[in-house]
N, C-alpha and C. Protein backbone atom coordinates (compact mmCIF):
# COMPACT_ATOMS: atom_id res chain seq x y z
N UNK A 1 129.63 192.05 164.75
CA UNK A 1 128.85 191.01 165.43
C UNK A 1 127.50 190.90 164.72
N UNK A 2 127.30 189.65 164.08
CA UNK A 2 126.03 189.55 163.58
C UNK A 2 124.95 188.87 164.47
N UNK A 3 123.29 189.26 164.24
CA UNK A 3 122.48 188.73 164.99
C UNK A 3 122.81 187.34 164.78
N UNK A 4 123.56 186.72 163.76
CA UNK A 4 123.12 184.94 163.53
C UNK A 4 124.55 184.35 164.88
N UNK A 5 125.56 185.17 165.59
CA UNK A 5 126.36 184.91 165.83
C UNK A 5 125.57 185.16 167.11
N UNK A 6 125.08 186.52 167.52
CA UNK A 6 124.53 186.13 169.07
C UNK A 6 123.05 184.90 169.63
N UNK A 7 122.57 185.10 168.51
CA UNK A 7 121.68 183.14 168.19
C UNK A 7 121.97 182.06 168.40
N UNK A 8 123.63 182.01 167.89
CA UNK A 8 124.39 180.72 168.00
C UNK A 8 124.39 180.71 169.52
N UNK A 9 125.09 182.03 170.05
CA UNK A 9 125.75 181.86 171.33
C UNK A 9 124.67 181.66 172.11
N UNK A 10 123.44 182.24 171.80
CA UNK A 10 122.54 182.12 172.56
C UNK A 10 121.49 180.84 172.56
N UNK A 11 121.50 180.43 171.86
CA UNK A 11 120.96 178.96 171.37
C UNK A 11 122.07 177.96 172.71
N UNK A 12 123.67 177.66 172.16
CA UNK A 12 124.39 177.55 172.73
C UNK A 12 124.20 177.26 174.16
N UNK A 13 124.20 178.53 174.41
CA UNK A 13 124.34 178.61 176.25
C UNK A 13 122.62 177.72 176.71
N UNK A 14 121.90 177.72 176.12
CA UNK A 14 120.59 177.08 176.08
C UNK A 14 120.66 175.51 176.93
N UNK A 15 120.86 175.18 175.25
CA UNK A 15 121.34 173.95 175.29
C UNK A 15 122.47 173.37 176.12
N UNK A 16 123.66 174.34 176.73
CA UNK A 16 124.50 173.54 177.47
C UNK A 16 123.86 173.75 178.77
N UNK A 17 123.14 174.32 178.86
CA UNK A 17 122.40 174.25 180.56
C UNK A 17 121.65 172.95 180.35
N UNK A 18 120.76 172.95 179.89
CA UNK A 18 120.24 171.51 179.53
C UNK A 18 120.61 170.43 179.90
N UNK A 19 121.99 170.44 179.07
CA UNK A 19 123.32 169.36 179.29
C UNK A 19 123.74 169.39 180.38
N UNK A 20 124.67 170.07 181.37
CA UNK A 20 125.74 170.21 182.59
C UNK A 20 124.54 170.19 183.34
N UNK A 21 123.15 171.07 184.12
CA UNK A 21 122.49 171.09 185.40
C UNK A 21 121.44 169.33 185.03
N UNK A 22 121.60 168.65 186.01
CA UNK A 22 120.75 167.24 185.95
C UNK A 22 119.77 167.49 186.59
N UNK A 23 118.99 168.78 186.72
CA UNK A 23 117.68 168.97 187.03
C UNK A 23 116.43 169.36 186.01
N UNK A 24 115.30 169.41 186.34
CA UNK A 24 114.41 170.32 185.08
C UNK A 24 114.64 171.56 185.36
N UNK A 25 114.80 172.56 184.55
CA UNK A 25 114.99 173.90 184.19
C UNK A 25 114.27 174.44 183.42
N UNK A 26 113.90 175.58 183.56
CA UNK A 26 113.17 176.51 183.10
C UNK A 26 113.68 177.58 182.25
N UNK A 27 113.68 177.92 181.43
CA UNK A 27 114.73 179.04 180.79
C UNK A 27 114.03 180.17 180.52
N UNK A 28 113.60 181.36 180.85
CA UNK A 28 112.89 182.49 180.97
C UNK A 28 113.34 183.20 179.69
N UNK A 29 112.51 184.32 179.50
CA UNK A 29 112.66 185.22 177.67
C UNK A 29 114.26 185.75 178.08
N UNK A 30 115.07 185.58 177.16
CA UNK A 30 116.60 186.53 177.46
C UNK A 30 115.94 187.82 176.80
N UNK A 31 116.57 188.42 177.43
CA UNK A 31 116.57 190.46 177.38
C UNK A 31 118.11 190.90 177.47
N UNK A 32 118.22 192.22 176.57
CA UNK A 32 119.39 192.72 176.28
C UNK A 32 119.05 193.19 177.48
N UNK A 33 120.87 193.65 178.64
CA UNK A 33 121.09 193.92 179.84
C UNK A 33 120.99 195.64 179.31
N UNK A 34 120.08 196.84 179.77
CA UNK A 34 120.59 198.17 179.71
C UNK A 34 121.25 198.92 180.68
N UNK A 35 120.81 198.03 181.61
CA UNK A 35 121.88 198.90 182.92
C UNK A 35 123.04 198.28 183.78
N UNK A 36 123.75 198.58 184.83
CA UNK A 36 124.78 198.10 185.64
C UNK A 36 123.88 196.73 185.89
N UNK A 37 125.01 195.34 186.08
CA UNK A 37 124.44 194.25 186.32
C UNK A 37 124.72 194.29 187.93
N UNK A 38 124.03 193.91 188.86
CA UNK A 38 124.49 193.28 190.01
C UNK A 38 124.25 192.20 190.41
N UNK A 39 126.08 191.65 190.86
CA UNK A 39 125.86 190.28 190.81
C UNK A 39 125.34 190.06 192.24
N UNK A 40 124.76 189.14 192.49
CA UNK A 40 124.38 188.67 194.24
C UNK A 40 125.41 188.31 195.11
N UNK A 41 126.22 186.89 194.83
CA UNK A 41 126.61 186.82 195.97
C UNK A 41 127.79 186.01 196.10
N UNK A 42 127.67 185.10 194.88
CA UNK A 42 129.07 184.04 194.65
C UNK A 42 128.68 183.53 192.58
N UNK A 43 129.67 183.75 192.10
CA UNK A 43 129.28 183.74 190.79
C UNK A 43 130.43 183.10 189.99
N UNK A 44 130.93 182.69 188.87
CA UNK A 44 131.69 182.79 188.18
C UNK A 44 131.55 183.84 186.73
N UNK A 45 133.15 184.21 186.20
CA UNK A 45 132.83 184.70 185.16
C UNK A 45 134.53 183.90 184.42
N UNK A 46 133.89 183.73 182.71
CA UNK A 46 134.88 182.99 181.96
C UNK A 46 135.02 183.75 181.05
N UNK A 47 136.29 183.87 180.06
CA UNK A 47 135.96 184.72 178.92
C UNK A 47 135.97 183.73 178.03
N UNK A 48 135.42 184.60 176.87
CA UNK A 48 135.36 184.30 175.62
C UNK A 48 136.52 184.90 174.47
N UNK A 49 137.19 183.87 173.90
CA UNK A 49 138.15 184.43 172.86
C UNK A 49 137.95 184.12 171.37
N UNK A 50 138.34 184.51 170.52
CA UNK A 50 138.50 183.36 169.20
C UNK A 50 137.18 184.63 168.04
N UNK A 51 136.51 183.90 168.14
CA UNK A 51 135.55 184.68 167.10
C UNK A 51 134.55 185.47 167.51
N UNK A 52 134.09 185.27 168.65
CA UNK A 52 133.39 186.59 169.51
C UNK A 52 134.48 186.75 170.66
N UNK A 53 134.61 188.07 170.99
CA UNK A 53 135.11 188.18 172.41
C UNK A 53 134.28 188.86 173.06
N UNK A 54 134.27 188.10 174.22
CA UNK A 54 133.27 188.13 175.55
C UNK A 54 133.59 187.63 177.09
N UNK A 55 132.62 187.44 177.77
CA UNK A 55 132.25 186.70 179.02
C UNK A 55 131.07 186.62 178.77
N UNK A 56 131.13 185.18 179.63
CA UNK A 56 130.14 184.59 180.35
C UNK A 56 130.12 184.48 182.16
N UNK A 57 128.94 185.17 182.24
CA UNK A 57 129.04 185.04 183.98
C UNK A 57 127.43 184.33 184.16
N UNK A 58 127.79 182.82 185.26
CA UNK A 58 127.03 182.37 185.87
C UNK A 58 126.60 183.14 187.08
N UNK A 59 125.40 183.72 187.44
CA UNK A 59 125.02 184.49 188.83
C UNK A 59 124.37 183.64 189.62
N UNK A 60 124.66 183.34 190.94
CA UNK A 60 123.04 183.11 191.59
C UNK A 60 123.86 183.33 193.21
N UNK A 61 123.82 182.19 194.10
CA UNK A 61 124.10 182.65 195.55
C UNK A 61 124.43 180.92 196.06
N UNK A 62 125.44 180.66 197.19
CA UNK A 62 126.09 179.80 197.60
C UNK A 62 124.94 178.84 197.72
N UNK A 63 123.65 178.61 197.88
CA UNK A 63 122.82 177.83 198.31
C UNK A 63 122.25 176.65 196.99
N UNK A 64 121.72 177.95 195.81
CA UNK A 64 121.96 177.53 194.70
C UNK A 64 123.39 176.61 193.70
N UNK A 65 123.99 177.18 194.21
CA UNK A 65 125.83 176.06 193.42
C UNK A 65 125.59 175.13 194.67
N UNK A 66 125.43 175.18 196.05
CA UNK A 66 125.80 174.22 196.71
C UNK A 66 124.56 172.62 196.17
N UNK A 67 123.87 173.34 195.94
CA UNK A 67 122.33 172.21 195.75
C UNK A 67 122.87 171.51 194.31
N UNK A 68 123.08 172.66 193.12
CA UNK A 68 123.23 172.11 191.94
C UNK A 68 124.83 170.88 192.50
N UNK A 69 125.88 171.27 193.33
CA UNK A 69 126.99 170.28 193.50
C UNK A 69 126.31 168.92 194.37
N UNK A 70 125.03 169.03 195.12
CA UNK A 70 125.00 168.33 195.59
C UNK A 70 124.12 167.49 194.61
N UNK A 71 123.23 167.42 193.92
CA UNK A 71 122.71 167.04 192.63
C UNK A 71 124.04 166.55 191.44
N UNK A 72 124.86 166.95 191.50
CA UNK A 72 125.77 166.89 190.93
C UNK A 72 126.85 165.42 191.13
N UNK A 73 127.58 165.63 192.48
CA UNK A 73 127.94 164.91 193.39
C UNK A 73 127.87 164.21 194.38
N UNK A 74 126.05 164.34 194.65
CA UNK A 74 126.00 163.95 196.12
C UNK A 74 126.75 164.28 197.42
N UNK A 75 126.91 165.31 197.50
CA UNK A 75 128.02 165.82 198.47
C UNK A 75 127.30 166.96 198.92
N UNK A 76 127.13 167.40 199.95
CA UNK A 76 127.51 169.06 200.30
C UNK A 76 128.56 169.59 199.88
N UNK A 77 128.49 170.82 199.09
CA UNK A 77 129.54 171.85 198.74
C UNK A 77 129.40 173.40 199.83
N UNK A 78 130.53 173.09 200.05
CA UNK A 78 130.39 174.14 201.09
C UNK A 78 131.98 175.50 201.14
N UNK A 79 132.17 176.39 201.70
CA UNK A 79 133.97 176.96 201.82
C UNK A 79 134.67 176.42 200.55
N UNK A 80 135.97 176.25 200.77
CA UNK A 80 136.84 176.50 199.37
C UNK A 80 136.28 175.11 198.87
N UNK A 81 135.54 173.86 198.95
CA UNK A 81 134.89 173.23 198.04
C UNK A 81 134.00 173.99 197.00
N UNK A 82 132.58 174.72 197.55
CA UNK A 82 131.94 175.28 197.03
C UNK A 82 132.53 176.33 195.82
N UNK A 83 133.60 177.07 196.73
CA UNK A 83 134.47 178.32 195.32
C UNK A 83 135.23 177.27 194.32
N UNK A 84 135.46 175.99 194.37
CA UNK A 84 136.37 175.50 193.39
C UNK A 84 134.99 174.90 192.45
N UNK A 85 133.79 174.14 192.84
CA UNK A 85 133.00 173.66 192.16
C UNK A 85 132.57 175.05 191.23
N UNK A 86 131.87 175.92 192.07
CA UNK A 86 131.35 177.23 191.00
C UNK A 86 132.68 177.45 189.95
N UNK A 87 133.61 177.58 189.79
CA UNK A 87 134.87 177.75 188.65
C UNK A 87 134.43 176.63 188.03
N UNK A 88 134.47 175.43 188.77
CA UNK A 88 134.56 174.05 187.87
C UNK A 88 132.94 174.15 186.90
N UNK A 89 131.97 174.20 187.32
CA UNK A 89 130.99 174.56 186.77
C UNK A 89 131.20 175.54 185.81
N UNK A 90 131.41 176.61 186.19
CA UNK A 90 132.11 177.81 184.92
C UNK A 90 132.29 177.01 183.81
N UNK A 91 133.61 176.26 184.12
CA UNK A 91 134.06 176.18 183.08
C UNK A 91 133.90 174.58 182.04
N UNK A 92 132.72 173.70 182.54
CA UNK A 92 131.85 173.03 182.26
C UNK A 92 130.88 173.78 181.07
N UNK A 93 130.45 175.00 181.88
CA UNK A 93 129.22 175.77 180.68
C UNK A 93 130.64 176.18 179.40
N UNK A 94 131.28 177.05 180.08
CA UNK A 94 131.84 177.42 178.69
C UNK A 94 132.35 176.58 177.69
N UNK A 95 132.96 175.35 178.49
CA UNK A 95 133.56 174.66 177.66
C UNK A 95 132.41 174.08 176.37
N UNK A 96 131.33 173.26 176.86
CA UNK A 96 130.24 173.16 176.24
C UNK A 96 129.75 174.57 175.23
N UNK A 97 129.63 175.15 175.90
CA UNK A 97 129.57 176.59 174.84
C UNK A 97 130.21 176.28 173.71
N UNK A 98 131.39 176.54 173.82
CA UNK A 98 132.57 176.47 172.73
C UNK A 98 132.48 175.34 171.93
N UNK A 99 132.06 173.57 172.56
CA UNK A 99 131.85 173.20 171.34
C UNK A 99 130.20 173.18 170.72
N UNK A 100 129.86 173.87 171.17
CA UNK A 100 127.90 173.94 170.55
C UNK A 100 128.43 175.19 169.78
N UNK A 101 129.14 176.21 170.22
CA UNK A 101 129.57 177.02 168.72
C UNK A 101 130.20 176.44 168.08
N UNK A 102 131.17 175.94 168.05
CA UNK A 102 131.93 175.65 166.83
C UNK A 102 131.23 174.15 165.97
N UNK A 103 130.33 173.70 166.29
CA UNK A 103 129.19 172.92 165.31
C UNK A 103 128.53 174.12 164.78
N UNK A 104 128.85 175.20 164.79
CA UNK A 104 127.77 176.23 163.96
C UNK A 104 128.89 176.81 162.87
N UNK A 105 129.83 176.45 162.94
CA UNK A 105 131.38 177.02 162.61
C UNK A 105 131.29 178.35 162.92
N UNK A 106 131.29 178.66 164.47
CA UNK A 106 131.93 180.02 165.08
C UNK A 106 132.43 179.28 166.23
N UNK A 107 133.94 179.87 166.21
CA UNK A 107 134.94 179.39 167.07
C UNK A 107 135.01 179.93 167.89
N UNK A 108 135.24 179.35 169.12
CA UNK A 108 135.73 180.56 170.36
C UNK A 108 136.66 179.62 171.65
N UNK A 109 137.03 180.25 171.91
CA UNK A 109 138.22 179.51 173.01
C UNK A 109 137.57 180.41 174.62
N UNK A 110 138.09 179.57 175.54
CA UNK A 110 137.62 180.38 176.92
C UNK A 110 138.82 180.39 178.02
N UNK A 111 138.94 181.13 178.48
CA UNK A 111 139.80 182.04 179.18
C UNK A 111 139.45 180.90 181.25
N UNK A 112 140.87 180.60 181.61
CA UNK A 112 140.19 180.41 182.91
C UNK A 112 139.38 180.88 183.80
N UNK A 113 138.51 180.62 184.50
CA UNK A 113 137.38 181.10 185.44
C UNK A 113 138.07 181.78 186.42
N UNK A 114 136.97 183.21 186.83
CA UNK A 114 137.55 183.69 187.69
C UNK A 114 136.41 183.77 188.72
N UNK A 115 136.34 183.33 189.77
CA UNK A 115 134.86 183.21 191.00
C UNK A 115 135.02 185.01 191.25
N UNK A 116 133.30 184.86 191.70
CA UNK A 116 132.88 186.30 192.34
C UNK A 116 132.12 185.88 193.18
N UNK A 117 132.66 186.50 194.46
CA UNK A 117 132.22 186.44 195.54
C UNK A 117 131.98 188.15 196.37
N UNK A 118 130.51 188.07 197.21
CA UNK A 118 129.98 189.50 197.49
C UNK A 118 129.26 190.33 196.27
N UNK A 119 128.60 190.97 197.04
CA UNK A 119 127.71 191.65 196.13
C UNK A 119 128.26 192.96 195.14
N UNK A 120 128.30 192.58 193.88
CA UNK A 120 129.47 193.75 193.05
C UNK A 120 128.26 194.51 192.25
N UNK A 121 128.44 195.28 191.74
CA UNK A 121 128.00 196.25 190.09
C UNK A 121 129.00 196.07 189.43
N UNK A 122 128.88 195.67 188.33
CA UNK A 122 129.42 195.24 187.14
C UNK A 122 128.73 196.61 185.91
N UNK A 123 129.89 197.48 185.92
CA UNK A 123 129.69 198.92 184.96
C UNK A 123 130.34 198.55 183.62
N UNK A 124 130.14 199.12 182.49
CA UNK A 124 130.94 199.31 181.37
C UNK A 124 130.79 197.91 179.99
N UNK A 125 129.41 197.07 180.54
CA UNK A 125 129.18 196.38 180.10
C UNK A 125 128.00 197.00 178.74
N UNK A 126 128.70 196.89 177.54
CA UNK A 126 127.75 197.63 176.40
C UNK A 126 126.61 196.34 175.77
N UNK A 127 127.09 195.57 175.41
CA UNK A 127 126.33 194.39 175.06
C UNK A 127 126.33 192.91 175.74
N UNK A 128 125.03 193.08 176.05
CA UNK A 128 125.05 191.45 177.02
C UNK A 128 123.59 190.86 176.64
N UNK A 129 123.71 190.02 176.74
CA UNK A 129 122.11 189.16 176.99
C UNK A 129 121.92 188.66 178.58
N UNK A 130 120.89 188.92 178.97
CA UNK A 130 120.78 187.62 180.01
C UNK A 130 119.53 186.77 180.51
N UNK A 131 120.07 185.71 180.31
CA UNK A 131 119.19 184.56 180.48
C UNK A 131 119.00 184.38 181.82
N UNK A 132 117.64 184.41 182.22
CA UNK A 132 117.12 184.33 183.76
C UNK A 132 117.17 183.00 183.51
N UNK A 133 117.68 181.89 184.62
CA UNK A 133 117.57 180.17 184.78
C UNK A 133 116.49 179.81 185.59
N UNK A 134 115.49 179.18 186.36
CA UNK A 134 114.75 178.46 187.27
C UNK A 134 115.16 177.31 187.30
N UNK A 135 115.79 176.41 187.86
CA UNK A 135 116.38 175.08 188.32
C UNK A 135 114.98 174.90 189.66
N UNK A 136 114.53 173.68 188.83
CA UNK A 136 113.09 173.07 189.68
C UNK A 136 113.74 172.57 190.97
N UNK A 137 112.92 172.99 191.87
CA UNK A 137 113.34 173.21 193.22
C UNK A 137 114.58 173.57 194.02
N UNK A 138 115.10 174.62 193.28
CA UNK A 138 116.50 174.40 193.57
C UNK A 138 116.45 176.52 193.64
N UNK A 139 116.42 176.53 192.42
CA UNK A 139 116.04 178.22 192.82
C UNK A 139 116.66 179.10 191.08
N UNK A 140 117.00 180.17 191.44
CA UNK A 140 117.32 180.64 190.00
C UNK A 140 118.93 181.02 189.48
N UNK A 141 119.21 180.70 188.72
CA UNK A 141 120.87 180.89 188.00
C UNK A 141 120.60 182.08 187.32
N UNK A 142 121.19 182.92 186.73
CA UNK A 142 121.73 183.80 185.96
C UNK A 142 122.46 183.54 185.11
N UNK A 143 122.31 183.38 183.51
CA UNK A 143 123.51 183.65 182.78
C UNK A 143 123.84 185.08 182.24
N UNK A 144 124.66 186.10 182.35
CA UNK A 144 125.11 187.09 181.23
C UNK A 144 126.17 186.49 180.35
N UNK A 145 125.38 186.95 179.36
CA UNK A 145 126.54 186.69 177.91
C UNK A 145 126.95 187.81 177.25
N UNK A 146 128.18 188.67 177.96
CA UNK A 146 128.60 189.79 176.94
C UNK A 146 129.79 189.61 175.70
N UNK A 147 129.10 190.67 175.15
CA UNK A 147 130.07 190.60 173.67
C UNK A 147 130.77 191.77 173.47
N UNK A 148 132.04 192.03 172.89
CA UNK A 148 132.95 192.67 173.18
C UNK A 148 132.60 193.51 171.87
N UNK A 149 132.85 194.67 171.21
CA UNK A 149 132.87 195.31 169.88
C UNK A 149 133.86 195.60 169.31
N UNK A 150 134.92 195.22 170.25
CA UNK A 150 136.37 195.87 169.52
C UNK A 150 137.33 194.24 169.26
C-alpha cells in the first residue's frame, strides 16, 4: 500500500461527500485510527475490493441519516425506511469512491452494504483513516477508511 494510494482514497472519499450530502460540510484533519473504533448507533459499512482491499464505514446516529434523507428526499426517514436509506447512502459513497479512484487509475470494486445498528467496538482494525464530517446544521458523520495488508 502506497501513501499515493491512501491520498487517492482519501482525496476520493473527500470529494464524494461533497458530491452525495446537498448540504455545506465541513471536513475536519483525518487521523490514522490507533485504537478500537466505536461505532454509535446506526452506521453502514461497504467493502472495498480490486486494488486496495478494505471498508468503508459511514458512522453517525438515526437523527443524522434521517435529516441528511430528509434533505435528500424531502421525506422523513424513519424504521426499515431509515435502515434501507443508510445502505442506500453506503453505497452512493462507495460507489462514487470507486469511480473518483479509478480516474486516478486505482481500481476498486465494492462489496454490498451491510447496516450497523447499536453501539459496537470494532477490534482488529490495523490501518484506517478517519475523517470526522460536520454537515451544517445537521450534526456530524464519520467516515473510517480501512485498508487491508494482506
Amino acid at each position: 500500500m502506497t501513501s499515493k494510494h491512501v491520498q487517492t482514497i482519501l482525496n476520493g472519499a473527500i470529494y464524494t461527500l461533497k458530491q452525495i450530502i446537498p448540504m455545506n460540510i465541513n471536513i475536519q484533519s483525518p487521523s490514522f485510527l490507533t485504537e478500537p473504533f466505536t461505532h454509535k448507533e446506526i452506521g453502514v459499512l461497504v467493502g472495498l475490493t480490486g486494488d486496495i482491499k478494505g471498508r468503508v464505514i459511514l458512522d453517525s446516529n438515526s437523527a443524522i441519516f434521517s435529516a441528511i434523507g430528509m434533505k435528500m428526499f424531502g421525506m422523513n426517514l424513519e424504521g426499515e425506511m431509515l435502515k434501507s436509506f443508510t445502505g442506500e447512502f453506503g453505497n452512493m459513497f462507495a460507489g462514487n469512491l470507486s469511480i473518483q479512484a479509478s480516474e486516478k487509475q486505482l481500481f476498486i470494486d465494492v462489496t454490498p452494504p451491510t447496516i450497523l445498528i447499536g453501539k459496537t467496538t470494532l477490534h482488529g482494525i490495523d490501518n484506517a483513516i478517519k475523517l470526522p464530517t460536520i454537515i451544517e446544521d445537521i450534526g456530524m458523520l464519520t467516515v473510517l477508511l480501512t485498508i487491508d495488508n494482506k
